[in-house]
Structures are given as C-alpha cells and as structure tokens.
Protein backbone atom coordinates (compact mmCIF):
# COMPACT_ATOMS: atom_id res chain seq x y z
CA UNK A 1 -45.96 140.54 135.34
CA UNK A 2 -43.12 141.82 136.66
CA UNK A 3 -42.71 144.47 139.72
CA UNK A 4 -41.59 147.28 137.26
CA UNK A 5 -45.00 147.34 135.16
CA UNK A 6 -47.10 149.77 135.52
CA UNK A 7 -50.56 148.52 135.68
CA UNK A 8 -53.32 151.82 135.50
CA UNK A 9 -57.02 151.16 135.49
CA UNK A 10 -59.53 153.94 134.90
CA UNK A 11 -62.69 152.71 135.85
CA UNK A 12 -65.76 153.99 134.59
CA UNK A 13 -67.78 153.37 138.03
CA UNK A 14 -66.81 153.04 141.76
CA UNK A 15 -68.06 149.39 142.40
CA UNK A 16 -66.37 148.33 139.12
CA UNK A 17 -63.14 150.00 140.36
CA UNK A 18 -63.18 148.73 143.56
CA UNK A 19 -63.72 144.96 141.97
CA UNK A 20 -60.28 145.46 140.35
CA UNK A 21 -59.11 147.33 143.13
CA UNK A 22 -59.58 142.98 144.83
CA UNK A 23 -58.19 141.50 141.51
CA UNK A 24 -54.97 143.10 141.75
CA UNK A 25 -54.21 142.82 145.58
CA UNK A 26 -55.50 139.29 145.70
CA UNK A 27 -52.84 138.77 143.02
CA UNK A 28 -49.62 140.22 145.32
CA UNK A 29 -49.90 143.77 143.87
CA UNK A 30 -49.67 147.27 145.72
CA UNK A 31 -52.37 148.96 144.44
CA UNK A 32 -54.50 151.73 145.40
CA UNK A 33 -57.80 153.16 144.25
CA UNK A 34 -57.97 157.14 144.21
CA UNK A 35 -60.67 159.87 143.05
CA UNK A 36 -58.64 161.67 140.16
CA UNK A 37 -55.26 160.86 138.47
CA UNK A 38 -52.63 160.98 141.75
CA UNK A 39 -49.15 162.63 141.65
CA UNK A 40 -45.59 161.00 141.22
CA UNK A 41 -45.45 160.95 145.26
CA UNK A 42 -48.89 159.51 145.78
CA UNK A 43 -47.88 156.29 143.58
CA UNK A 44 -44.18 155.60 145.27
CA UNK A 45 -44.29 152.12 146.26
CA UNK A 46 -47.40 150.97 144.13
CA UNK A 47 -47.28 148.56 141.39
CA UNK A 48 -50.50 149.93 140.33
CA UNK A 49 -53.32 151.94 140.52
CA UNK A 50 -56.50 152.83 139.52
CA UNK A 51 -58.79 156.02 138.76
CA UNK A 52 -62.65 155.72 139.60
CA UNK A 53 -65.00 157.72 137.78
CA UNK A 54 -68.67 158.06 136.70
CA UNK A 55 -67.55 158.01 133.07
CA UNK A 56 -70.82 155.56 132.51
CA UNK A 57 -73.57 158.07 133.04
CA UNK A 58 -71.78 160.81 131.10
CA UNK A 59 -72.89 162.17 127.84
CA UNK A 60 -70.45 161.90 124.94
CA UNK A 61 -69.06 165.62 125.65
CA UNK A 62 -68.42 164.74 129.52
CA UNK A 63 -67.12 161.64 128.42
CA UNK A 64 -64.74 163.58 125.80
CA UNK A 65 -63.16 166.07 128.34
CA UNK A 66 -62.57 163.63 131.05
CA UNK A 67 -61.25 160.91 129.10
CA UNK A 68 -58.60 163.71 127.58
CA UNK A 69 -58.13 165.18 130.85
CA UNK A 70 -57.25 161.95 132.02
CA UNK A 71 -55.48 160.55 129.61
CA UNK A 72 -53.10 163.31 129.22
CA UNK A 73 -52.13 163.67 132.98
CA UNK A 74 -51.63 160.03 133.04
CA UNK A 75 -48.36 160.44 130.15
CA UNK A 76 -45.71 161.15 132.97
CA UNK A 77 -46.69 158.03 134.97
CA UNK A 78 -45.87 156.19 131.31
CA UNK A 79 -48.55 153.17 132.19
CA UNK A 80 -47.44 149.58 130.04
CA UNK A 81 -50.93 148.34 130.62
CA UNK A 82 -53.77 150.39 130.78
CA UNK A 83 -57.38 148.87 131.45
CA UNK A 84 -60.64 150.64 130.85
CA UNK A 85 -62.36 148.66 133.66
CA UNK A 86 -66.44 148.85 132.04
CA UNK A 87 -69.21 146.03 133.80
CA UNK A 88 -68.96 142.63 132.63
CA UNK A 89 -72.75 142.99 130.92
CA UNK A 90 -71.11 145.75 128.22
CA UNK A 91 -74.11 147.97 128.52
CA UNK A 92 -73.42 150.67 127.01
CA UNK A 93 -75.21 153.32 124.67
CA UNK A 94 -74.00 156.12 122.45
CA UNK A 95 -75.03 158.93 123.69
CA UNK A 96 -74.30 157.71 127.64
CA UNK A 97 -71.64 155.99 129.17
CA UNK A 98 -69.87 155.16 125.57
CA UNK A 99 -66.78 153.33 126.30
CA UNK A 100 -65.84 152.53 122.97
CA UNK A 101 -65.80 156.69 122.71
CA UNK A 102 -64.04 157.01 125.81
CA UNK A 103 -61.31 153.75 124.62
CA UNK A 104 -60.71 156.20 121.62
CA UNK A 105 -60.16 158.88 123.55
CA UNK A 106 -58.18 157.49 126.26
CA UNK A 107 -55.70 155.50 123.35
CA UNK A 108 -55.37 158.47 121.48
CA UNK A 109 -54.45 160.76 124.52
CA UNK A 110 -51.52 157.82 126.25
CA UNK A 111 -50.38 157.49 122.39
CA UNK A 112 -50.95 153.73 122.57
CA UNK A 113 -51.64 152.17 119.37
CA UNK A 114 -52.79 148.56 120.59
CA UNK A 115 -55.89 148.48 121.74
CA UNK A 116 -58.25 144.80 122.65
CA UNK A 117 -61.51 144.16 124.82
CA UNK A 118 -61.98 141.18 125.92
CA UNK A 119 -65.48 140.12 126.08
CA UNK A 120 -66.36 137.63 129.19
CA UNK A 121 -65.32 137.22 132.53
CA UNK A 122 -65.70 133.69 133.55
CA UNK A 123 -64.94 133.65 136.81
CA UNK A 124 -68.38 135.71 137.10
CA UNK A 125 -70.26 133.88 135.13
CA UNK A 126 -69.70 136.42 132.10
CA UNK A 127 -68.91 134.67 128.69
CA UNK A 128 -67.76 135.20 125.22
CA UNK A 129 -68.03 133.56 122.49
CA UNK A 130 -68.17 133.96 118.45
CA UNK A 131 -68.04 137.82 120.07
CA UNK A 132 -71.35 136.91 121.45
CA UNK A 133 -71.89 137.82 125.31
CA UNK A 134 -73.83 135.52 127.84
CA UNK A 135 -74.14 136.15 131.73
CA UNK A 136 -75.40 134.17 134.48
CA UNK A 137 -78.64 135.26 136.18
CA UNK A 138 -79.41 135.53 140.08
CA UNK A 139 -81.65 132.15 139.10
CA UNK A 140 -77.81 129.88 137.92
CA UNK A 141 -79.08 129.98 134.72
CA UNK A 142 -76.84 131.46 131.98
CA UNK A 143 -78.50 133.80 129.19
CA UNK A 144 -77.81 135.30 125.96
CA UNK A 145 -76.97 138.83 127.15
CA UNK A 146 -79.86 140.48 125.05
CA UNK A 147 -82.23 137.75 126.70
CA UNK A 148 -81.02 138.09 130.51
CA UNK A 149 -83.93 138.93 132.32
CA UNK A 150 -82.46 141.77 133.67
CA UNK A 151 -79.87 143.35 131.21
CA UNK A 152 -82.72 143.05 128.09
CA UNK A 153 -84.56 145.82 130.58
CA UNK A 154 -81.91 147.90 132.26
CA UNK A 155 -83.41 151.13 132.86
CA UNK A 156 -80.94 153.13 131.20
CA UNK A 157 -78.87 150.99 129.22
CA UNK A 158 -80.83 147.78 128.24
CA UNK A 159 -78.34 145.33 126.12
CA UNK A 160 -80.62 144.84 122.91
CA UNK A 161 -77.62 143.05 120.86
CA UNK A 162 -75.69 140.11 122.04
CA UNK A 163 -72.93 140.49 119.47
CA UNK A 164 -70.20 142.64 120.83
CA UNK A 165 -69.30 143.64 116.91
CA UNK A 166 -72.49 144.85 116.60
CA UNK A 167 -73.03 146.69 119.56
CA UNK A 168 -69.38 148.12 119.68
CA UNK A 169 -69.84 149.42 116.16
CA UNK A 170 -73.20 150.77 117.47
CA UNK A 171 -71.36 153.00 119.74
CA UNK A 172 -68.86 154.23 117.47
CA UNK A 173 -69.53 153.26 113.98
CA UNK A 174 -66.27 150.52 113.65
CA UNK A 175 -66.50 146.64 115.01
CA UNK A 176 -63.44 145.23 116.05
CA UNK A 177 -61.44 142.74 115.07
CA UNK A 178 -62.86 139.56 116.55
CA UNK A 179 -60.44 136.65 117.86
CA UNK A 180 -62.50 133.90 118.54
CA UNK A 181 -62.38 131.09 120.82
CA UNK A 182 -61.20 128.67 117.96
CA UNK A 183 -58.13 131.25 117.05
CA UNK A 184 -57.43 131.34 121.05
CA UNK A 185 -57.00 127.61 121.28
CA UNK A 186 -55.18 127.22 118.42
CA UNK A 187 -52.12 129.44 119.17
CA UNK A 188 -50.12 129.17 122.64
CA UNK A 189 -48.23 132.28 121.33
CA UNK A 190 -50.57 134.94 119.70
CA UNK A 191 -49.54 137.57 117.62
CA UNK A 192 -51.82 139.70 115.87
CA UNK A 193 -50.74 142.68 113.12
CA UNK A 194 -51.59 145.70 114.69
CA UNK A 195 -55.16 146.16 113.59
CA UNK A 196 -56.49 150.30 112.52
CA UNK A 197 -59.30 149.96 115.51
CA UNK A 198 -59.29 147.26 118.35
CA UNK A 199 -59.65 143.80 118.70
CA UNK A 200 -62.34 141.57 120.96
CA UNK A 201 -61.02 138.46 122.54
CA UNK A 202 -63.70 135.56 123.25
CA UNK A 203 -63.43 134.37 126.74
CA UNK A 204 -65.30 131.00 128.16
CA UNK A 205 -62.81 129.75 130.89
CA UNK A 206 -59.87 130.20 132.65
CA UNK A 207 -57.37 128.62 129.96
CA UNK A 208 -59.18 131.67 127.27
CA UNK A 209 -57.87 134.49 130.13
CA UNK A 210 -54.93 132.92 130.21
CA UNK A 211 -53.88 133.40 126.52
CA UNK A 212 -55.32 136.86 126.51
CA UNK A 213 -53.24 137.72 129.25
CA UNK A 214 -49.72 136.39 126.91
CA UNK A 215 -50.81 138.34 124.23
CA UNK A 216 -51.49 141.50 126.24
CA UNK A 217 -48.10 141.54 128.54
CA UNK A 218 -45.88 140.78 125.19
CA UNK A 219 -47.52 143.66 123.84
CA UNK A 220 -46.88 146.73 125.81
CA UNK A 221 -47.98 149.48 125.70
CA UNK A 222 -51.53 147.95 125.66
CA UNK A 223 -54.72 149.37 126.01
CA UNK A 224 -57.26 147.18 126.96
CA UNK A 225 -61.00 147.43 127.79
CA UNK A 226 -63.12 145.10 129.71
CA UNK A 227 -64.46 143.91 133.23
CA UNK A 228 -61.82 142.79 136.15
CA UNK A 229 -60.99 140.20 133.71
CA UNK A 230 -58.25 142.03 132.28
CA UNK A 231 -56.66 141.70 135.71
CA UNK A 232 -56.90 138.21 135.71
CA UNK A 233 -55.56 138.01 132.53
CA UNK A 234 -52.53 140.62 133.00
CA UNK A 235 -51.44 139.48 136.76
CA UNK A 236 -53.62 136.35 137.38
CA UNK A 237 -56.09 135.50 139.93
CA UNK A 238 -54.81 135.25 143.41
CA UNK A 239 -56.85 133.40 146.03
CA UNK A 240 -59.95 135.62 147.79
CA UNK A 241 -59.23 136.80 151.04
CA UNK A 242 -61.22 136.72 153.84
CA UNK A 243 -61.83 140.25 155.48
CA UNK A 244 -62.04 139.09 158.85
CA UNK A 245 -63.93 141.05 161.72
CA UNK A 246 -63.80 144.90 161.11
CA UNK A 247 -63.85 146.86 164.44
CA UNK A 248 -66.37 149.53 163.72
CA UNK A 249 -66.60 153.10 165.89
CA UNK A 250 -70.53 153.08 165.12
CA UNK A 251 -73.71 151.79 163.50
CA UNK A 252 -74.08 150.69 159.87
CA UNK A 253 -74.97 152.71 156.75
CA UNK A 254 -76.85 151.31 153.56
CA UNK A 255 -78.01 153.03 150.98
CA UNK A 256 -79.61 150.98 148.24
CA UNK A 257 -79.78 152.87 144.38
CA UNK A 258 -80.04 149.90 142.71
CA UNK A 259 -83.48 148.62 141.59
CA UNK A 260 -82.61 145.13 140.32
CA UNK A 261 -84.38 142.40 141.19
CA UNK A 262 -81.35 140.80 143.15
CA UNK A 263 -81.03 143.83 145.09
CA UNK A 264 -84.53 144.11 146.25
CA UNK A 265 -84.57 140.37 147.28
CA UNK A 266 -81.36 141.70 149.30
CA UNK A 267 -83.38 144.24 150.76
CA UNK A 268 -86.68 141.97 151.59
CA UNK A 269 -84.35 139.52 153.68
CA UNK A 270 -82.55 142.55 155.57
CA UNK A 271 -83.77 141.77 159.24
CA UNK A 272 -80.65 143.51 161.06
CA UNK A 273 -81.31 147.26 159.86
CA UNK A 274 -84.03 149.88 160.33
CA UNK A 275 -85.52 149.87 157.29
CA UNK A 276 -86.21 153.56 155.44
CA UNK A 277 -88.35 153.30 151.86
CA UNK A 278 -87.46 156.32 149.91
CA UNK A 279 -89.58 157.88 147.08
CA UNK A 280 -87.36 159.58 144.59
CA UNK A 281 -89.14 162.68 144.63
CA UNK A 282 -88.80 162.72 148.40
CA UNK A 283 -85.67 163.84 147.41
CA UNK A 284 -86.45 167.22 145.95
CA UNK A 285 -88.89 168.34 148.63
CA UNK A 286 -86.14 169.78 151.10
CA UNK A 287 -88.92 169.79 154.03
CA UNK A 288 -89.94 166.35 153.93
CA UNK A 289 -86.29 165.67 153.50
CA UNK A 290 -85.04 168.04 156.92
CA UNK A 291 -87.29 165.68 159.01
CA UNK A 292 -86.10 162.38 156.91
CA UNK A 293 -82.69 163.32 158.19
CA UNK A 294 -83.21 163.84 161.61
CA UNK A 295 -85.00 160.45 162.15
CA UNK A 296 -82.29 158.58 160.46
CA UNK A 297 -79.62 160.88 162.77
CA UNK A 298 -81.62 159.53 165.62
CA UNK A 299 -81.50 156.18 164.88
CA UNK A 300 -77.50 156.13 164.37
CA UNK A 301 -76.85 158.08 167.13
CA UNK A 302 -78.93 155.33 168.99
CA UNK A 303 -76.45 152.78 167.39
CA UNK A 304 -79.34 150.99 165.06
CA UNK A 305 -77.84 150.39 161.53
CA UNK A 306 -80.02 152.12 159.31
CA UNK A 307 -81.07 150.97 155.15
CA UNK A 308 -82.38 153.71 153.27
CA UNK A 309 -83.72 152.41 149.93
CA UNK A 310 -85.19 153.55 147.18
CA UNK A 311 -89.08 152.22 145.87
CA UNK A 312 -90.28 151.78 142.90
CA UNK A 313 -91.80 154.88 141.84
CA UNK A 314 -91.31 157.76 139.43
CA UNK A 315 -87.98 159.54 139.75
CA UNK A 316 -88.55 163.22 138.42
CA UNK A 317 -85.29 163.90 136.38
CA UNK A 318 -82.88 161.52 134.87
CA UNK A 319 -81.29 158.43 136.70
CA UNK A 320 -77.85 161.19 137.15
CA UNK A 321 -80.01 163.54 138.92
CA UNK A 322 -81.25 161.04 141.44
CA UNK A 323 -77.74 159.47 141.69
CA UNK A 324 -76.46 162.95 142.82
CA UNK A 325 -79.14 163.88 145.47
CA UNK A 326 -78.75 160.22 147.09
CA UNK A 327 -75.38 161.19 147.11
CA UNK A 328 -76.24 164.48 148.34
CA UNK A 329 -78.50 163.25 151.48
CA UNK A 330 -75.76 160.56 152.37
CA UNK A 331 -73.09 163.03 152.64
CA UNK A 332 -75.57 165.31 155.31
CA UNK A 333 -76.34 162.12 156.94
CA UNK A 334 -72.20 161.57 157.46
CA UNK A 335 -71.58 164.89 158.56
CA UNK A 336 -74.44 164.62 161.02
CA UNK A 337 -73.42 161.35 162.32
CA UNK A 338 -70.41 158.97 163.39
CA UNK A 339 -70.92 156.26 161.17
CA UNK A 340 -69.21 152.68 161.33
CA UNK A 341 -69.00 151.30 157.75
CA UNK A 342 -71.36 152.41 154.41
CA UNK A 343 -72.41 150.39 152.06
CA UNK A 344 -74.04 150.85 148.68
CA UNK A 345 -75.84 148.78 146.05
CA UNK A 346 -76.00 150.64 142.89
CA UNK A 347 -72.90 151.59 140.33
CA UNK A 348 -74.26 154.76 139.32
CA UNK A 349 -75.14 155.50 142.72
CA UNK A 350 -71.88 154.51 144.51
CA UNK A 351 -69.98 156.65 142.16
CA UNK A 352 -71.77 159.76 142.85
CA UNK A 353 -72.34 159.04 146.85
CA UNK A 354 -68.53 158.23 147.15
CA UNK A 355 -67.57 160.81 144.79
CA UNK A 356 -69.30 163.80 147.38
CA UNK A 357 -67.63 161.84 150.69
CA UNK A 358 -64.45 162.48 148.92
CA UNK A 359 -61.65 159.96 150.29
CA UNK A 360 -58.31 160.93 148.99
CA UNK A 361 -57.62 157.03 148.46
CA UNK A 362 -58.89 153.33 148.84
CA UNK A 363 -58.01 150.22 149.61
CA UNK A 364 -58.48 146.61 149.79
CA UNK A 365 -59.44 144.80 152.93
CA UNK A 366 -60.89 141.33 151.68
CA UNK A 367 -63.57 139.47 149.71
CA UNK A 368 -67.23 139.13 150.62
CA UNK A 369 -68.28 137.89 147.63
CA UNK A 370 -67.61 137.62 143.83
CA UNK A 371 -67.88 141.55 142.37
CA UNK A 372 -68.62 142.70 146.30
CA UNK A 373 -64.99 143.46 148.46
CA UNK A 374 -64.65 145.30 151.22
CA UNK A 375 -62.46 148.57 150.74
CA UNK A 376 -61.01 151.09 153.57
CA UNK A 377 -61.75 154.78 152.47
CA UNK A 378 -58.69 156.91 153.72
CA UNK A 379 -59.53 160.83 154.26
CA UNK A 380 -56.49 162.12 155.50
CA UNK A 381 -55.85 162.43 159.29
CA UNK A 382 -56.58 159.03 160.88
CA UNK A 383 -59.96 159.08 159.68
CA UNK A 384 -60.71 155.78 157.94
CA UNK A 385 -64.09 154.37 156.84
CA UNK A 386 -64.80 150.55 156.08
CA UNK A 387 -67.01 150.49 152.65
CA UNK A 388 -68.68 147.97 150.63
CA UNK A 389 -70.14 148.91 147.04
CA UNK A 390 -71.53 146.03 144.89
CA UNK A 391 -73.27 146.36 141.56
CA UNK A 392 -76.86 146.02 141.23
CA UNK A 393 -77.05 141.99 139.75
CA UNK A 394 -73.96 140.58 142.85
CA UNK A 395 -74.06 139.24 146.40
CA UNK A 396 -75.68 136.76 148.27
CA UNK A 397 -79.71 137.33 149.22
CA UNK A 398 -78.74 137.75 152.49
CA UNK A 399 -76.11 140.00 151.99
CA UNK A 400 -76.95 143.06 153.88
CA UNK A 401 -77.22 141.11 157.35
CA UNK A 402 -74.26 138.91 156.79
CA UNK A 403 -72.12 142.33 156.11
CA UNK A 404 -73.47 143.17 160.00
CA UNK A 405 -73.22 139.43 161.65
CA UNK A 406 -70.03 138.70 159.78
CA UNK A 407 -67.52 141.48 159.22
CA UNK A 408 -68.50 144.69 161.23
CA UNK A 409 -67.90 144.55 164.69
C-alpha cells in the first residue's frame, strides 16, 4: 500500500476500533482513532484513520442516519479503501447492530460500487470456510460459530447460523457472492466481475489474507467489511509492539461490562484492585449510587486501583441503557478523581463509557495481547489518559493484574 492511500475505517465499536487502530500502526502507518468524522486539518500527516462508533447496539433507524451522516462527510477526504471494522464472531441481528444495513448505507453514501467481507481472521483464531465461520474458545478449542459456547448464547446477539450467506441474507434479505477457499488458492491474481451486492472471502491462514488483500488494493475504491483482518490484508501485519512501562499520575480504573465467561475468570484472578460488585439496578437508584461514588473516590484518592464490575443479575432496561449509565457513573467517577489509566472489558460498554469521556483523538501505544492494545486518549491541553478496552471473549486470565505489574507505573 502505498503512502498516498487513504485507508478509513469506521468501526462499529470502540474496542474493535482500537484493535485496528494496532493493525495499522504495527504495520508503519500514521493513523489515528477519533470520535466523529475529523476535518481536512485534523488528518494532515496521517495515512489513515478511523471513526469509532456504537453503530452495533443501534436500531436500524440509528443505524440509517449515522451511517449517511457519515458516509457523506467522509466524500471530501475521497477514502480508496474503506473498512467497516464489525467483531470477528459476525454477530449481528436485523433489527440491532445490522452491518450488512449499515455496509449498504455506507457504499451507497462514498458512491463505491465494490463492496467484499471477508469472513475469518486467523491470526485470532477466527476462520472461514465454504462461507462457514469457526472461532477459537477461551478452552483452545475451535468451534463452529453457532456451537461456540459463548457466541450460540450472546445475550443480545447470539450467532444461531454458521453460514455467513445465510446469516448476511438474514440481515438484509441478499447473500453475497461467496469466494471460497478453493477459488482463493487457485488464482494468484483475482478478478471478480463486479457483482449487484457484495462478495464474502473465506479466510483460514495467512496465505488466504494475503490474496484478499491483492484483490482489494487492485480494486480501489473498495468497500470492505470485516474484523482487523482487512488491515492485515490491505497493509499487512507488522510485528506487535511492546508498550513498555507507562508512567501513570494516579491509581487504576476498571470497569468490567462484559459478562462472558473469560471476563469473569479475569475478574476472579484480579488480586491487585479493590474489588466493587455492581448490581445493574444499583445504577438507577441515584442514592445508593451518591454513596457508591464517594467510596470508590476514596479509594483513588488513597491511590488503590479500583474494579467496578458488574454481577449477574437482572438489568432493568435494555443492554444500551445499562451501557450508558456505566458510562454515566465512570465519567462522575473521572471528574471526581485523578485517575492513572482506565480500562474496560465490554464492546458495548467501552463505546458508550469512552464516548461520554470524550477524547478528541487516540492513539496507539503497544500490544498487550491479541484484540487488547493499549491506546493514549488525547483531550486537548496536555491532558492525556493511557486506556485499554478489550472485547468480552480476549486477554489473558490474569489480565487485569498484569495491566498493573506490567505496564502502569
């Protein structure tokens, strides 16, 4: 890829964005993530940037405005490759978080006629193949995506169908055209007729991304939706970085949304934190939550890290509304206190938690794990805080006190 492409990725959360936020900068590029499209002057110097949203827990009229919105103010910025960065597992459902809905939208808006997905993402144990999708589980083992013990059950989105046709015609009504694995291996040089609707790549290893990636640069302007992947494919996969020691001003911030089982293994072997089980409906009672404040004030101010997560029980409204009062508390808790670093488990709630603290930009600072990076939210001023978001299903079990041992200081 050459220094002159433009490479724009709207992401449709902020843990996926911030995954090919790595992909890109471990692969040479100047990229930048920001909060809405930027202006001409915010992108001088970049070779790309991307555009984190919530577009997954939107219904399909939110999804319709913003994907316009976005795609429209993106035309002067004249993007050759644009990704739709959605998670690796393709959940997905009509009536939330439709990304075949908001790939229409978005191609239709940037006037770009060729459109692809492709379906796995090795390197994360995310597979393709015969347009069927398998992912590896926190046990090694890899699953049929409809049979993962965790996607089959997703609490909002459970993948019921395996076969990305299927379940992309599901969404809306038209399966693509599928190029499978046998058609990849078969032609060093692909070239497809432009198909009416889009067409899904299979993906098993390295050599698969590889051939995507040909096929996608020689056909700019592209439109192409899938997980960090595409990245991979477009510019390559640079060697992880290292973050290093991060000097922190204060005491560390966790916030755990996400109810996966990998995530509350996480939480059972974090020793390093105070340790704050929330009830969802804690949430609403804005007493019990005054006092909930204070004692986690006191315990930053007193320099202990704190880990607020949620239990199992009953959230009263949808998984959105608890997303934005999590959000809502961790913003107070900010304001109140100096912290060091935040980090967040959960997609839908690191969108909405980093959408209220409102950085005007972020950027890459190095690799903790596969799908987990560390980022450095810039708001203007000086003021800089290290963050970590990860996705429910990624990152080691002992993630949350390595993050405190091992990179903040």
């Amino acid at each position: 890829m050459t220094p002159s492409t433009r490479y724009v990725f709207v992401a449709d959360d902020f843990t996926g964005a911030t995954d090919t936020l790595a992909t890109l900068a471990r692969a040479g590029l100047a990229v930048r993530l920001f909060l809405d499209v930027p202006g001409p002057s915010d992108t001088e110097g970049l070779d790309a940037f991307g555009i984190a949203t919530e577009a997954r827990a939107l219904s399909k009229a939110e999804m319709t405005s913003l994907m316009q919105s976005i795609g429209h103010r993106l035309l002067p910025h004249r993007p050759e490759v644009v990704h739709l960065k959605i998670c690796s597992t393709f959940d997905s459902a009509p009536q939330t978080g439709n990304f075949a809905l908001a790939m229409q939208l978005l191609g239709d808006a940037l006037e770009i006629r060729t459109r692809a997905i492709l379906g796995g993402q090795p390197s994360l144990g995310r597979y393709c193949v015969f347009g069927h999708l398998f992912a590896r589980a926190a046990d090694g083992r890899v699953y049929r995506i409809d049979r993962h013990p965790v996607m089959k059950s997703h609490p909002v989105t459970p993948m019921t169908e395996s076969d990305l046709l299927q379940h992309i015609a599901s969404l809306d009504g038209t399966p693509p055209v599928l190029v499978d694995r046998v058609t990849l291996q078969r032609h060093d040089d692909l070239r497809l007729p432009d198909p009416e609707g889009s067409t899904l790549f299979d993906a098993v290893d390295g050599q698969d991304i590889d051939r995507v990636g040909a096929y996608l640069r020689a056909s700019t302007p592209v439109l192409c939706a899938g997980a960090s992947s595409v990245a991979e494919a477009v510019v390559g996969a640079g060697p992880r970085r290292a973050p290093g020691r991060v000097e922190s001003s204060g005491p560390v911030l966790a916030f755990v949304g996400s109810r996966s089982s990998v995530s509350a293994e996480q939480v059972h072997r974090a020793t390093a934190y105070r340790g704050v089980a929330l009830a969802p409906a804690r949430l609403t009672d804005s007493c019990d939550l005054e006092d909930l404040i204070a004692a986690i004030d006191t315990a930053l101010q007193s320099g202990e890290n704190v880990m607020i997560h949620l239990d199992d029980s009953t959230s009263p409204g949808t998984p959105r509304d608890l997303a934005q009062r999590s959000a809502a508390l961790v913003r107070t808790i900010a304001q109140h206190s100096r912290l060091g670093a935040l980090v967040v488990a959960g997609g839908d709630t690191s969108s909405a938690i980093i959408r209220a603290l409102g950085p005007l930009s972020m950027a890459f600072s190095g690799d903790i794990d596969p799908g987990v990076s560390l980022c450095m939210a810039d708001f203007g001023e000086g003021r800089r805080l290290p963050v970590v978001l990860k996705g429910g299903q990624v990152g080691r079990p002992d993630l949350f006190d390595y993050l405190v041992s091992d990179v903040f200081g």
